[in-house]
C-alpha atoms as a PDB file:
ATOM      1  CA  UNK A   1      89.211  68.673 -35.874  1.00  0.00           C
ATOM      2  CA  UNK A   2      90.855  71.932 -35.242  1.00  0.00           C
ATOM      3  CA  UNK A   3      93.545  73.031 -37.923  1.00  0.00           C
ATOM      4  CA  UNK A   4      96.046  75.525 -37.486  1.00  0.00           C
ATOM      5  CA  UNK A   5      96.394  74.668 -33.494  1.00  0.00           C
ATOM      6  CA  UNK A   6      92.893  76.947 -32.716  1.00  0.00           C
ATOM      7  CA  UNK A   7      91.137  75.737 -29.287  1.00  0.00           C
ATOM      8  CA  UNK A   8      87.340  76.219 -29.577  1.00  0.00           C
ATOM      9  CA  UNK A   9      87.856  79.129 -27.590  1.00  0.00           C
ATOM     10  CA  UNK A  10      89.426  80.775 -30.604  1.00  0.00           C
ATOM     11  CA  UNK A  11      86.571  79.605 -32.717  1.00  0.00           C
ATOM     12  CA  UNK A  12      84.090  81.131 -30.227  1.00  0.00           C
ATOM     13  CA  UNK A  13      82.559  84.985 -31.245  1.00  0.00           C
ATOM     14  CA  UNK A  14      80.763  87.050 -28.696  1.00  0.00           C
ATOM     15  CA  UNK A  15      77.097  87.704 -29.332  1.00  0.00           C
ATOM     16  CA  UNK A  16      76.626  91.714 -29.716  1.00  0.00           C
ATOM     17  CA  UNK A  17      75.544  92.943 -26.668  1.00  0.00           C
ATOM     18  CA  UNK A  18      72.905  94.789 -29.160  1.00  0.00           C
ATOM     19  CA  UNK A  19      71.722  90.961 -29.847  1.00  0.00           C
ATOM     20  CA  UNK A  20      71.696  90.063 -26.444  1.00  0.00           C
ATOM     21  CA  UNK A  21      69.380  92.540 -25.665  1.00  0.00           C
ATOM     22  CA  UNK A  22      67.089  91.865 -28.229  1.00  0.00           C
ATOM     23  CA  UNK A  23      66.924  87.850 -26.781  1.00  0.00           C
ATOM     24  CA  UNK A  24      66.176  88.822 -23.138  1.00  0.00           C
ATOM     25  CA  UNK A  25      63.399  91.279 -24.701  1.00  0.00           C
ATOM     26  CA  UNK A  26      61.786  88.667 -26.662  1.00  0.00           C
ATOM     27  CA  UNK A  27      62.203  85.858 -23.867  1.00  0.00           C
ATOM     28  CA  UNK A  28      60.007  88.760 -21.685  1.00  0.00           C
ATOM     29  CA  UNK A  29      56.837  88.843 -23.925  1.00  0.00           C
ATOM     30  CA  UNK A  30      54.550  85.888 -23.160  1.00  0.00           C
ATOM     31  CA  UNK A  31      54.481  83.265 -26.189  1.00  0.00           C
ATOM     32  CA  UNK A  32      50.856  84.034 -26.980  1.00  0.00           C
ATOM     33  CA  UNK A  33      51.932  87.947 -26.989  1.00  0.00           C
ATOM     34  CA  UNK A  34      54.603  87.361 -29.534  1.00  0.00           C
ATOM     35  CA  UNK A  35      52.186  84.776 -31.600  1.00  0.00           C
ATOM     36  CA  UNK A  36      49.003  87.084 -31.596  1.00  0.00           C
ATOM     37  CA  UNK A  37      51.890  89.966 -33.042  1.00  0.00           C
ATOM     38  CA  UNK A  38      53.165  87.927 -35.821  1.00  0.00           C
ATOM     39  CA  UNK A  39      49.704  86.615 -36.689  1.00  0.00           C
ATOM     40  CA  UNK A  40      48.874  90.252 -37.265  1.00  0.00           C
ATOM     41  CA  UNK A  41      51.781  91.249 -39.693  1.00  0.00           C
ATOM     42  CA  UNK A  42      51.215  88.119 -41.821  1.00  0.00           C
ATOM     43  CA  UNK A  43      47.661  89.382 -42.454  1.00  0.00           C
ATOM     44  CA  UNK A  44      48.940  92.521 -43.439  1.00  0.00           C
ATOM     45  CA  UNK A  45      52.154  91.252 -45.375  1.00  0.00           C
ATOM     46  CA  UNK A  46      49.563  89.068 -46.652  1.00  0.00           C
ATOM     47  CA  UNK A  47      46.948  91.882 -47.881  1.00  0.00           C
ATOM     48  CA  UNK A  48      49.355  94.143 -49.196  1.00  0.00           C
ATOM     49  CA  UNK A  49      50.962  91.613 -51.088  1.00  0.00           C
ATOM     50  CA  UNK A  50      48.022  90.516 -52.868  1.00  0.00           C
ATOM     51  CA  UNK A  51      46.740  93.910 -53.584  1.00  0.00           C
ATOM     52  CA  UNK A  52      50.005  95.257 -55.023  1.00  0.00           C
ATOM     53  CA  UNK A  53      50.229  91.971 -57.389  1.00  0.00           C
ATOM     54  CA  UNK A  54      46.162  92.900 -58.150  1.00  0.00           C
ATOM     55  CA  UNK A  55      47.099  96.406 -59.135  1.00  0.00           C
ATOM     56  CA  UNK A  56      50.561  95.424 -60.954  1.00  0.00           C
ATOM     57  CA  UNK A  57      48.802  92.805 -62.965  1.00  0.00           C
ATOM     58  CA  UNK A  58      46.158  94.879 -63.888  1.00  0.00           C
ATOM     59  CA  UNK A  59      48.263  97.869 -65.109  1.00  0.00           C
ATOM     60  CA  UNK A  60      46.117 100.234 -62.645  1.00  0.00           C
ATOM     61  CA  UNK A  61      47.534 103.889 -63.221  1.00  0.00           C
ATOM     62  CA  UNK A  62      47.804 106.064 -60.309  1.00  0.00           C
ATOM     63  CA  UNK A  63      49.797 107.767 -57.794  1.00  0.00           C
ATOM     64  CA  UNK A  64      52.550 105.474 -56.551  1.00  0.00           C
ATOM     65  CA  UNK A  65      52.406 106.751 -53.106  1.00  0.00           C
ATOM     66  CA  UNK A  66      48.683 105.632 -53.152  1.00  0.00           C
ATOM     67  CA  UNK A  67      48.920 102.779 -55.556  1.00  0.00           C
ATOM     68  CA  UNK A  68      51.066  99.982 -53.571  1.00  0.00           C
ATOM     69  CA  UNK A  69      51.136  99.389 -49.728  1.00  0.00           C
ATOM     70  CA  UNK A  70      54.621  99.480 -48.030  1.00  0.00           C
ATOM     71  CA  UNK A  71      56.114  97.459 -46.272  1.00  0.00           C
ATOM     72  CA  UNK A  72      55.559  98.257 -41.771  1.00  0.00           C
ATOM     73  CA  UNK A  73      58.998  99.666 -40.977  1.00  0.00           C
ATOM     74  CA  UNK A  74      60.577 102.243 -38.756  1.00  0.00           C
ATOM     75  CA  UNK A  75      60.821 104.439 -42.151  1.00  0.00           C
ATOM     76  CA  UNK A  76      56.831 104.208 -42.846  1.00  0.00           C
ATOM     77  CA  UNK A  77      55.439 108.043 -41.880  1.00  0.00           C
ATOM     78  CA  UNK A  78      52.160 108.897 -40.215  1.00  0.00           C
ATOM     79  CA  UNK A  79      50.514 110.044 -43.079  1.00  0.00           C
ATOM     80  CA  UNK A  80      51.614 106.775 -44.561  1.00  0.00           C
ATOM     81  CA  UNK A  81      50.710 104.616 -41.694  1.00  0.00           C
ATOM     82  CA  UNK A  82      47.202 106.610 -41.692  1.00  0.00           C
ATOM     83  CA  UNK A  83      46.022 106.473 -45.439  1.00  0.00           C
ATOM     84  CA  UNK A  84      46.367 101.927 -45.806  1.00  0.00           C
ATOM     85  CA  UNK A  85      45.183 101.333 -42.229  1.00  0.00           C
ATOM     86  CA  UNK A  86      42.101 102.546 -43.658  1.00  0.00           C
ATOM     87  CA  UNK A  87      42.057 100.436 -46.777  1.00  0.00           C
ATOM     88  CA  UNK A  88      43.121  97.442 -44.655  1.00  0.00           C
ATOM     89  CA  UNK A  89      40.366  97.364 -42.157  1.00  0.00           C
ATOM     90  CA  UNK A  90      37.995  97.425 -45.022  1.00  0.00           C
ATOM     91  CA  UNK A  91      39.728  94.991 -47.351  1.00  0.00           C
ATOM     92  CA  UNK A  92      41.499  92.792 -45.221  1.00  0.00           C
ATOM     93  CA  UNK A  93      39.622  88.774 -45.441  1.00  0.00           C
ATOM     94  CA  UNK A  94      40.976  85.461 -44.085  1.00  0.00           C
ATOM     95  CA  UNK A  95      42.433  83.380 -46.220  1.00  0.00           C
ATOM     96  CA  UNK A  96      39.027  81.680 -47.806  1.00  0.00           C
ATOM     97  CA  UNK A  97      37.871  85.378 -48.459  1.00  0.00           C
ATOM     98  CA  UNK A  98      35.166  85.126 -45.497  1.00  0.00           C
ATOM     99  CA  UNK A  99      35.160  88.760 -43.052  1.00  0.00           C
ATOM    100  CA  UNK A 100      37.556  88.760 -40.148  1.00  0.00           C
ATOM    101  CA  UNK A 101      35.112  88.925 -36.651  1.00  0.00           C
ATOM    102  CA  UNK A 102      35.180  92.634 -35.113  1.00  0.00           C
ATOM    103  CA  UNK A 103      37.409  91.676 -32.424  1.00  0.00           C
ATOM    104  CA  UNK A 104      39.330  89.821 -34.711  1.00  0.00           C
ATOM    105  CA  UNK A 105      39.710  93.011 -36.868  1.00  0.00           C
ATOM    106  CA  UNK A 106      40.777  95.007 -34.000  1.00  0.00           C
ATOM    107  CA  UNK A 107      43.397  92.604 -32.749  1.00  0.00           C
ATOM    108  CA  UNK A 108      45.028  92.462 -36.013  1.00  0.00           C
ATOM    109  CA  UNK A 109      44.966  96.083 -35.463  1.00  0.00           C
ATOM    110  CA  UNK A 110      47.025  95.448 -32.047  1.00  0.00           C
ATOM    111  CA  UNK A 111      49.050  93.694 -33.350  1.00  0.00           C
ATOM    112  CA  UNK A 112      50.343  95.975 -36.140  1.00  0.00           C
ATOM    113  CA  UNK A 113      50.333  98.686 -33.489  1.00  0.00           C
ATOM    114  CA  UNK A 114      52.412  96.506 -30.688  1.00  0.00           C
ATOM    115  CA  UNK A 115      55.030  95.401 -33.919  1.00  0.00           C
ATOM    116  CA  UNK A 116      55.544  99.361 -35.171  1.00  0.00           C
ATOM    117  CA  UNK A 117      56.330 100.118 -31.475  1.00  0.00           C
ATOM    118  CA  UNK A 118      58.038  97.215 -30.110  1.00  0.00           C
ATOM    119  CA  UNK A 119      60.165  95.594 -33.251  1.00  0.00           C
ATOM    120  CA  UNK A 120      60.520  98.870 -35.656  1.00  0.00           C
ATOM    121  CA  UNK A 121      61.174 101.340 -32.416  1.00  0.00           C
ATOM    122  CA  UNK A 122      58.307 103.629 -33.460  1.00  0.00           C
ATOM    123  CA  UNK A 123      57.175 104.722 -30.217  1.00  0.00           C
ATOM    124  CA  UNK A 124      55.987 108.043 -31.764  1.00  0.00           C
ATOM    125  CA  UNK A 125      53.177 105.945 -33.056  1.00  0.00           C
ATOM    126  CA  UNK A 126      49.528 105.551 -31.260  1.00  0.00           C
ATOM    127  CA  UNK A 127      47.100 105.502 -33.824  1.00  0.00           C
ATOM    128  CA  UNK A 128      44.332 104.065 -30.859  1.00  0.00           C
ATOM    129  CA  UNK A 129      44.656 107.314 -28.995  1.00  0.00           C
ATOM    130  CA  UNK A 130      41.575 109.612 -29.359  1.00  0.00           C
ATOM    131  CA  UNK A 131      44.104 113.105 -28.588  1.00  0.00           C
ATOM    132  CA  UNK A 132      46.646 111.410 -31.936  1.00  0.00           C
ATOM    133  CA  UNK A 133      44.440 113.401 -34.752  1.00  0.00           C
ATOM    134  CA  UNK A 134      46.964 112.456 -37.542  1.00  0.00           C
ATOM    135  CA  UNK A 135      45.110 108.964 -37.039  1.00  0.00           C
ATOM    136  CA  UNK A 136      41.708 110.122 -36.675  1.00  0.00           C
ATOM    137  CA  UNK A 137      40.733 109.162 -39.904  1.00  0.00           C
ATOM    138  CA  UNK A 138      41.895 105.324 -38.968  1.00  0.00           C
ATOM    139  CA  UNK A 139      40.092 105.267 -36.104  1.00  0.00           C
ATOM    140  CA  UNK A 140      37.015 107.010 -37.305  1.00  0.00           C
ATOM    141  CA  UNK A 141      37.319 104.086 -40.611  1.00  0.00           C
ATOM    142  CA  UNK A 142      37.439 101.352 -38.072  1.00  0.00           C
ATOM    143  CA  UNK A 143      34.678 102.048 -35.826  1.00  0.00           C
ATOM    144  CA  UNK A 144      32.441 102.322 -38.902  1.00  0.00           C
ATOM    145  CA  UNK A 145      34.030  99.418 -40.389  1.00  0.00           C
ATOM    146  CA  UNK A 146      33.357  97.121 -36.733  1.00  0.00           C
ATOM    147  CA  UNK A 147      29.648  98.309 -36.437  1.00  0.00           C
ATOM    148  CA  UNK A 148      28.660  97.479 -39.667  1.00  0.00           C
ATOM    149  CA  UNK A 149      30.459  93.710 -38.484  1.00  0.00           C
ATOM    150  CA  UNK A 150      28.495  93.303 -35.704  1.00  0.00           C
ATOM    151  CA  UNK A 151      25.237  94.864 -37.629  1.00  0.00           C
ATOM    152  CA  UNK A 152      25.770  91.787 -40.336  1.00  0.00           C
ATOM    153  CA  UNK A 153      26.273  89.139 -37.502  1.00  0.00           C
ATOM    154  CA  UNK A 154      29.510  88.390 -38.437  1.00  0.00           C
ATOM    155  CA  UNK A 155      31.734  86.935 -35.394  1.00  0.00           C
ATOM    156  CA  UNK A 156      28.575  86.897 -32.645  1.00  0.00           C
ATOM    157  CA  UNK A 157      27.550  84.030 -31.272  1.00  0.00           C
ATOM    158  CA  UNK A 158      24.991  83.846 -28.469  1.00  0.00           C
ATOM    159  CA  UNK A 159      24.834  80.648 -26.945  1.00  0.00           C
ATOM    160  CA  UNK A 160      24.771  81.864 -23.118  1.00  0.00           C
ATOM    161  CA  UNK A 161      24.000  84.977 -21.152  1.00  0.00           C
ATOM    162  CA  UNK A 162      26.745  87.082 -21.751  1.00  0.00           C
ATOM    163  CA  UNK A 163      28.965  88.543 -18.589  1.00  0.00           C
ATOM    164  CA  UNK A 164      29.176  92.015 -19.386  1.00  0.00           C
ATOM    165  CA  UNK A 165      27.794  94.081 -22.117  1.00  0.00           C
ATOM    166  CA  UNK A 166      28.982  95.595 -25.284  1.00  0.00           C
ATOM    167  CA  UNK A 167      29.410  98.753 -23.845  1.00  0.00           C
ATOM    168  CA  UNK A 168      31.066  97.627 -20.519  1.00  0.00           C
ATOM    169  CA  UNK A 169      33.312  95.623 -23.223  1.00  0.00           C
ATOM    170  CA  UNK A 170      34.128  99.341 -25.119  1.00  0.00           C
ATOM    171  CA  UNK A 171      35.145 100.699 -21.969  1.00  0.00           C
ATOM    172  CA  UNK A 172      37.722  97.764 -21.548  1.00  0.00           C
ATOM    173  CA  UNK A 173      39.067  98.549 -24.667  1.00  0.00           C
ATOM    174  CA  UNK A 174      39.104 101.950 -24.358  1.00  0.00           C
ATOM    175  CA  UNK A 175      40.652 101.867 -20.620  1.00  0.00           C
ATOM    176  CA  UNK A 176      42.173  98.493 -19.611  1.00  0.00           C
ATOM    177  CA  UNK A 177      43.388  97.695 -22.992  1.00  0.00           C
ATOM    178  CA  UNK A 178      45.159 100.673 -23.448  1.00  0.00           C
ATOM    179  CA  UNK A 179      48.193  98.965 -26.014  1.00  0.00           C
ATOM    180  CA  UNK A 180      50.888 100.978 -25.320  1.00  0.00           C
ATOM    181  CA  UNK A 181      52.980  97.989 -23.500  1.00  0.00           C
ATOM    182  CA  UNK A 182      52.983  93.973 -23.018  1.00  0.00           C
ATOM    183  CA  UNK A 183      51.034  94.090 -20.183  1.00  0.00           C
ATOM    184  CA  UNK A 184      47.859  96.077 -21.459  1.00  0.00           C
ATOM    185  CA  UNK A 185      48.463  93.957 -24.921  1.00  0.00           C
ATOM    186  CA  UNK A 186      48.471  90.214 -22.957  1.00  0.00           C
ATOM    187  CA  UNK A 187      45.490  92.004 -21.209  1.00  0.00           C
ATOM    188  CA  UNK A 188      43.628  91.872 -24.533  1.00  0.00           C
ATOM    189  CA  UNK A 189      44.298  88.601 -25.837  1.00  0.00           C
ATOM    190  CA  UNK A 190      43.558  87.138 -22.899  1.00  0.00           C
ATOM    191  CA  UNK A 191      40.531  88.615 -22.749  1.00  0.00           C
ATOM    192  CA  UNK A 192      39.582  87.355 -26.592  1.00  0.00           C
ATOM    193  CA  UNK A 193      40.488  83.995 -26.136  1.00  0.00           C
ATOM    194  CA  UNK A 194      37.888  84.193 -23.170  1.00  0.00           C
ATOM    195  CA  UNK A 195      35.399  85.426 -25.025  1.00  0.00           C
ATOM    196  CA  UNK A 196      35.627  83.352 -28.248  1.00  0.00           C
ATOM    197  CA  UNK A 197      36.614  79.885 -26.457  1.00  0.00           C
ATOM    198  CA  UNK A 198      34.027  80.667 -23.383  1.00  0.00           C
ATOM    199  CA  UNK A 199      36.583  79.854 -20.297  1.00  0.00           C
ATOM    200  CA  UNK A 200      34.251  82.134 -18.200  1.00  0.00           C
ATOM    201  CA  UNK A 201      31.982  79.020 -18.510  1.00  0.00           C
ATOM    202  CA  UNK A 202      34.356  76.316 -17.846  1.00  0.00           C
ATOM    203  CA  UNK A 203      35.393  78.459 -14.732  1.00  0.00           C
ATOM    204  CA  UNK A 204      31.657  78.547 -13.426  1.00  0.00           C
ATOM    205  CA  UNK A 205      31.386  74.601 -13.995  1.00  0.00           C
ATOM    206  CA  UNK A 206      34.320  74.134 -12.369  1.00  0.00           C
ATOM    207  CA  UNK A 207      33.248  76.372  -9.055  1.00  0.00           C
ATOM    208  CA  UNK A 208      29.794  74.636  -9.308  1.00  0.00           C
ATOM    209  CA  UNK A 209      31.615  70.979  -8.776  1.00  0.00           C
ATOM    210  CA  UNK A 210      33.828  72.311  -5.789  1.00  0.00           C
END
């Protein structure tokens, strides 16, 4: 019941126009785009909230700045952004402490990058391109971090001929799956799920049945 004689068209408030725009956006990136992103933050939200309690409860004395991680925000600053990307690609473990699969590792990566540019505005941020040096040290952490991955076994499994080769699979990265928009970013989780669920090989069944 309405009181004071009010329709429902008094009761009704405009959405912003700013909200609006930020519905239509999201309705735009595919569901598995928008799922891989916040699957990426929650491992970092995750990390950094376990190694700030580690270094609270333990009364570890050192500089702030280089002591807790910070929150991902439009406010975080290169040098920031630079320093615990490091420290996360090294630390970061799923949630029964076993090593995250190099791909894995590099999609969470994505993801972090696709939510600082997409959700937080940064679009001054690139840490995947080779010309950015104030991310150098990132990339140069991460490369070590997914060779010594693949050198322990850890997310390779070989139960067919593979379809292309690990360096034909680089160049993908480093030229299809550029990450600086939706497209190039769907681009790359497609191409994961492919690779980890085999769908190559349930599209060559399929052809051989036709």
């Amino acid at each position: 019941l309405l009181s004071d004689n009010r329709t429902p068209k008094d009761n009704y408030e405009p959405v912003p126009d700013n909200r609006k725009r930020m519905i239509i956006q999201d309705n735009l990136i595919p569901y598995n785009t928008r799922r891989a992103t916040a699957w990426g933050i929650r491992a970092w939200d995750e990390w950094a909230r376990n190694r700030n309690k580690y270094f609270m409860e333990n009364n570890a004395e050192c500089c702030e700045s280089t002591l807790y991680v910070p929150v991902l925000s439009h406010e975080i600053t290169h040098n920031e952004l630079n320093f615990w990307l490091c420290h996360f690609v090294e630390e970061v473990r799923r949630r029964d402490g076993s090593f995250y699969p190099p791909n894995s590792l590099r999609l969470l990566c994505c993801s972090i990058l696709r939510y600082l540019r997409e959700t937080c505005k940064r679009l001054d941020i690139d840490f995947f391109n080779e010309y950015n040096m104030e991310y150098a040290a990132f990339r140069t952490t991460l490369d070590r971090r997914l060779r010594k991955l693949k050198q322990q076994g850890i997310g390779i499994v070989r139960k067919q001929a593979e379809p292309y080769s690990e360096e034909e699979e680089e160049k993908l990265w480093q030229i299809v799956f550029k990450l600086r928009d939706a497209r190039s970013y769907s681009y790359a989780v497609y191409f994961y799920l492919c690779k980890v669920f085999g769908v190559h090989a349930a599209a060559e069944r399929s052809e051989e049945h036709t």
